[in-house]
C-alpha atoms as a PDB file:
ATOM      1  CA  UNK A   1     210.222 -36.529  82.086  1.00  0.00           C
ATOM      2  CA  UNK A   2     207.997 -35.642  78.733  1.00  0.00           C
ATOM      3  CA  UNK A   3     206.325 -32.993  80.446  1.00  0.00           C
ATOM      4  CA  UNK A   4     209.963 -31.271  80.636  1.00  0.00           C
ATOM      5  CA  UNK A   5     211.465 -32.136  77.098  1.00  0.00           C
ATOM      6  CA  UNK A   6     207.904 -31.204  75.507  1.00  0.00           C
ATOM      7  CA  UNK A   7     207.826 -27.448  77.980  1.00  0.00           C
ATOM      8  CA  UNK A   8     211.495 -27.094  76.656  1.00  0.00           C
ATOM      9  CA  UNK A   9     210.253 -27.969  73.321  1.00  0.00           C
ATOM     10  CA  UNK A  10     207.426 -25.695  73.364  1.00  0.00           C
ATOM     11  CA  UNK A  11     209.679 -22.787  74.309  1.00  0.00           C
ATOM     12  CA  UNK A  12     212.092 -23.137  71.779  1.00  0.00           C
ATOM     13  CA  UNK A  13     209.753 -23.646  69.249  1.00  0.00           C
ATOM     14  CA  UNK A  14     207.762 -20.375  70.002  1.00  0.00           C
ATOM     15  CA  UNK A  15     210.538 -18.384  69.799  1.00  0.00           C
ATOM     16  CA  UNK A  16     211.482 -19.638  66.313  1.00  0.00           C
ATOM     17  CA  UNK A  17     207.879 -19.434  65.459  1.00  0.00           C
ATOM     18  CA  UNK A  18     207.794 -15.357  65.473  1.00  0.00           C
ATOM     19  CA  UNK A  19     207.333 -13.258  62.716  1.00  0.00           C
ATOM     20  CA  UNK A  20     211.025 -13.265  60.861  1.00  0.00           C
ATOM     21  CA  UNK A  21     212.765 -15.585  63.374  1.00  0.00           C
ATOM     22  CA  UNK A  22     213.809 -17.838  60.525  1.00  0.00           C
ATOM     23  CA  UNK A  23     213.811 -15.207  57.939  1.00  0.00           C
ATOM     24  CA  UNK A  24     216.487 -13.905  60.422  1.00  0.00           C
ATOM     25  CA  UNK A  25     218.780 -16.528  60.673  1.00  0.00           C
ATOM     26  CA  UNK A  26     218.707 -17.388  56.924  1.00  0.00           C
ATOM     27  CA  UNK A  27     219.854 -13.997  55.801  1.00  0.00           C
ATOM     28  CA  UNK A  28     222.587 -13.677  58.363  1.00  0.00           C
ATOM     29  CA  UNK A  29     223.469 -17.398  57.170  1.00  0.00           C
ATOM     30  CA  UNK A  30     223.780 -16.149  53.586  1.00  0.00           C
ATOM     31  CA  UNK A  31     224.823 -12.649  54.081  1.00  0.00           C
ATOM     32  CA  UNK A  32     227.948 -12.828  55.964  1.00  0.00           C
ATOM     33  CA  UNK A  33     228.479  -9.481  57.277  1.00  0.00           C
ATOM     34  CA  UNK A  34     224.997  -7.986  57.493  1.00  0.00           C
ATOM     35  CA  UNK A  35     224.341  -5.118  60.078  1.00  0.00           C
ATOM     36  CA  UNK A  36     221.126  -4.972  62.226  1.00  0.00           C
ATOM     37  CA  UNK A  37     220.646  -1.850  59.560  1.00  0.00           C
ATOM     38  CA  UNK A  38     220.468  -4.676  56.832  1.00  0.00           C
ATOM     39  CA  UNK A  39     218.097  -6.940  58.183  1.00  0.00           C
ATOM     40  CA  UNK A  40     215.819  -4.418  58.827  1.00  0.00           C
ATOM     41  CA  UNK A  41     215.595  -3.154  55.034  1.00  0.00           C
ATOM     42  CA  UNK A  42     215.459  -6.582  54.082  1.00  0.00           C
ATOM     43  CA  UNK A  43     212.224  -6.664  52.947  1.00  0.00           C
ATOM     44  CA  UNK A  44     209.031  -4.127  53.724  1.00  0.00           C
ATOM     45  CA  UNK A  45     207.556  -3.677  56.899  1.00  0.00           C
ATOM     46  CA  UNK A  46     207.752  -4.636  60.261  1.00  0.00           C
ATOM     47  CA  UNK A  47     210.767  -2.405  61.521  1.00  0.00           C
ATOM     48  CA  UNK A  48     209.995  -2.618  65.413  1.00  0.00           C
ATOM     49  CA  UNK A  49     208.860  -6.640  64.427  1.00  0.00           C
ATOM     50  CA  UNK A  50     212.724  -7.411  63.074  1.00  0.00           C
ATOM     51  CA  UNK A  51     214.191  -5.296  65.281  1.00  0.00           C
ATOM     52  CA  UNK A  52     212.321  -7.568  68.405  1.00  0.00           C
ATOM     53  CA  UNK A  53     213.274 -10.717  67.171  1.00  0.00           C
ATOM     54  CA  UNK A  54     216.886  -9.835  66.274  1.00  0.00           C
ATOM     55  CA  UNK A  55     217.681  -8.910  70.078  1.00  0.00           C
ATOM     56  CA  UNK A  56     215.403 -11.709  71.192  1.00  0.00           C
ATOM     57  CA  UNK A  57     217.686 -14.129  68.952  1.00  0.00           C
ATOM     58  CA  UNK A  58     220.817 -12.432  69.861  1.00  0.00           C
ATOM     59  CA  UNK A  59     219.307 -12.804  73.346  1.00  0.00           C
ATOM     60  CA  UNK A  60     219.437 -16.828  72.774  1.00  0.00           C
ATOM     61  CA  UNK A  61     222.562 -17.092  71.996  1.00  0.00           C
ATOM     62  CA  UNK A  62     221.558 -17.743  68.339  1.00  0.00           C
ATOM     63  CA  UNK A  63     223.148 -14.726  66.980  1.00  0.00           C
ATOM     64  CA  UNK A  64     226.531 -12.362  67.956  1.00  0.00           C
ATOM     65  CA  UNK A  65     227.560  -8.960  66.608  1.00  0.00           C
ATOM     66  CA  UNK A  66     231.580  -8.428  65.634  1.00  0.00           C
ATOM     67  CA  UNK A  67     233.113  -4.922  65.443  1.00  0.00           C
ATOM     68  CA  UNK A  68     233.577  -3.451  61.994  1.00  0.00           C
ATOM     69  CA  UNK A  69     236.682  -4.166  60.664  1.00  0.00           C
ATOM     70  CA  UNK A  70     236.627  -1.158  59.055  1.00  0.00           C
ATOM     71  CA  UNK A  71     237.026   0.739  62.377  1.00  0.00           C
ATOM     72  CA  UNK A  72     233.371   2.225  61.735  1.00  0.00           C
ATOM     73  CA  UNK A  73     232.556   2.820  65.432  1.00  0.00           C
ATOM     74  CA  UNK A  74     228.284   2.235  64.971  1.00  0.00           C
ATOM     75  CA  UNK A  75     228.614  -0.181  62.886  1.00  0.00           C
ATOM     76  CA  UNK A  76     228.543  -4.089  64.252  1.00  0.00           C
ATOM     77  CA  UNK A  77     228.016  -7.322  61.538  1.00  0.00           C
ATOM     78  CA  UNK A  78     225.955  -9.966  62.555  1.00  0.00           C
ATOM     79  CA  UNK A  79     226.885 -13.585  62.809  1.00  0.00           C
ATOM     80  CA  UNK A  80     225.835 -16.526  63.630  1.00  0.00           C
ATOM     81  CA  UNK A  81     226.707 -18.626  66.514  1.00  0.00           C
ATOM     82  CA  UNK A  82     227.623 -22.226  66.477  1.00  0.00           C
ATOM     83  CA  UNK A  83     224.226 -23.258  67.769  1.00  0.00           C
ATOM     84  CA  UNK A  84     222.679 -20.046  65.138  1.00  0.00           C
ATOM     85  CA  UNK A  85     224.722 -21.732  62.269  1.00  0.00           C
ATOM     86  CA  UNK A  86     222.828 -25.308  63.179  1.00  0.00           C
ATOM     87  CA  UNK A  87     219.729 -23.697  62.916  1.00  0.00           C
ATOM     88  CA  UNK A  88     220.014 -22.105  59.710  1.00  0.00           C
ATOM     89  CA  UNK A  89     221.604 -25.000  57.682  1.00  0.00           C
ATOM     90  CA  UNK A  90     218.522 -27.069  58.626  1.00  0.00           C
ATOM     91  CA  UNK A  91     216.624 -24.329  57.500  1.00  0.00           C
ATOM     92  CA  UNK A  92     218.399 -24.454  54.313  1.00  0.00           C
ATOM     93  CA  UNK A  93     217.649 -27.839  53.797  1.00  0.00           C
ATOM     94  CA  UNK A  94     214.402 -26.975  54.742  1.00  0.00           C
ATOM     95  CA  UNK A  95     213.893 -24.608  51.938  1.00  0.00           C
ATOM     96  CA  UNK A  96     215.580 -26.903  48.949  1.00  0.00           C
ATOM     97  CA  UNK A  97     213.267 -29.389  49.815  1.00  0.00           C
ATOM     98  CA  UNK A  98     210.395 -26.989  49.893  1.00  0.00           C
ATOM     99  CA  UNK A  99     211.895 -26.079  46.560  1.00  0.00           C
ATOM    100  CA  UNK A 100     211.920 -29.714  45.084  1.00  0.00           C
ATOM    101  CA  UNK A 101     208.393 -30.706  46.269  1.00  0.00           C
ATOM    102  CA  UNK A 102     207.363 -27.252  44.456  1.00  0.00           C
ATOM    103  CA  UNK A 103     209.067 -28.423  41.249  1.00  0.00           C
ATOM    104  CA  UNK A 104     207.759 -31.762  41.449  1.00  0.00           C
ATOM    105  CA  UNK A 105     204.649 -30.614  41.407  1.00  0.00           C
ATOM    106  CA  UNK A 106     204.779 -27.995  38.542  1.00  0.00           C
ATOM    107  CA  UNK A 107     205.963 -30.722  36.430  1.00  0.00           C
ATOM    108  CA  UNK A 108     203.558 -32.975  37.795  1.00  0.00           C
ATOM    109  CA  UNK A 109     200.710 -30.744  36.762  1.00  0.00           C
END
């Protein structure tokens, strides 16, 4: 029975390991509305890289597009899923703890 949770654990955990998987599902988090166009400009580099991790989230179930509700007929926004939205508020928390223990220890010094 551990060899299964710790294979399914493995699996999930290289797939959120990739190059801009959290990245990813942070922005959409705080971005509501964000196109594929947008997460690709969302910092430098690594086009084909963002582009490769978004379908491989979408892929997952993490993350769903919506029609423009501006009628724009290219244009999709990104959002998360219930399981996506999970996710990303623990990597929230995540990142304001990372953000404490950083100010604890410019004060400290």
């Amino acid at each position: 029975m551990c060899l299964v949770i710790t294979t399914v654990m493995e699996w999930y955990s290289s797939v959120l390991e990739k190059k801009y998987a959290l990245s990813v599902l942070w922005y959409v988090r705080n971005n509501p509305g964000m196109t594929k166009t947008d997460i690709v400009r969302m910092d430098r580099g690594g086009e084909k890289t963002k582009y490769g991790i978004l379908a491989e989230l979408m892929g997952l179930g993490l993350i769903s597009s919506e029609k423009d509700p501006e009628g724009r007929w290219n244009t999709e926004h990104l959002v998360l899923t219930e399981e996506g939205k999970i996710i990303a508020d623990h990597i929230e928390e995540i990142n304001q703890i990372m953000e404490n223990v950083h100010i604890s220890l410019t004060y400290a010094s």
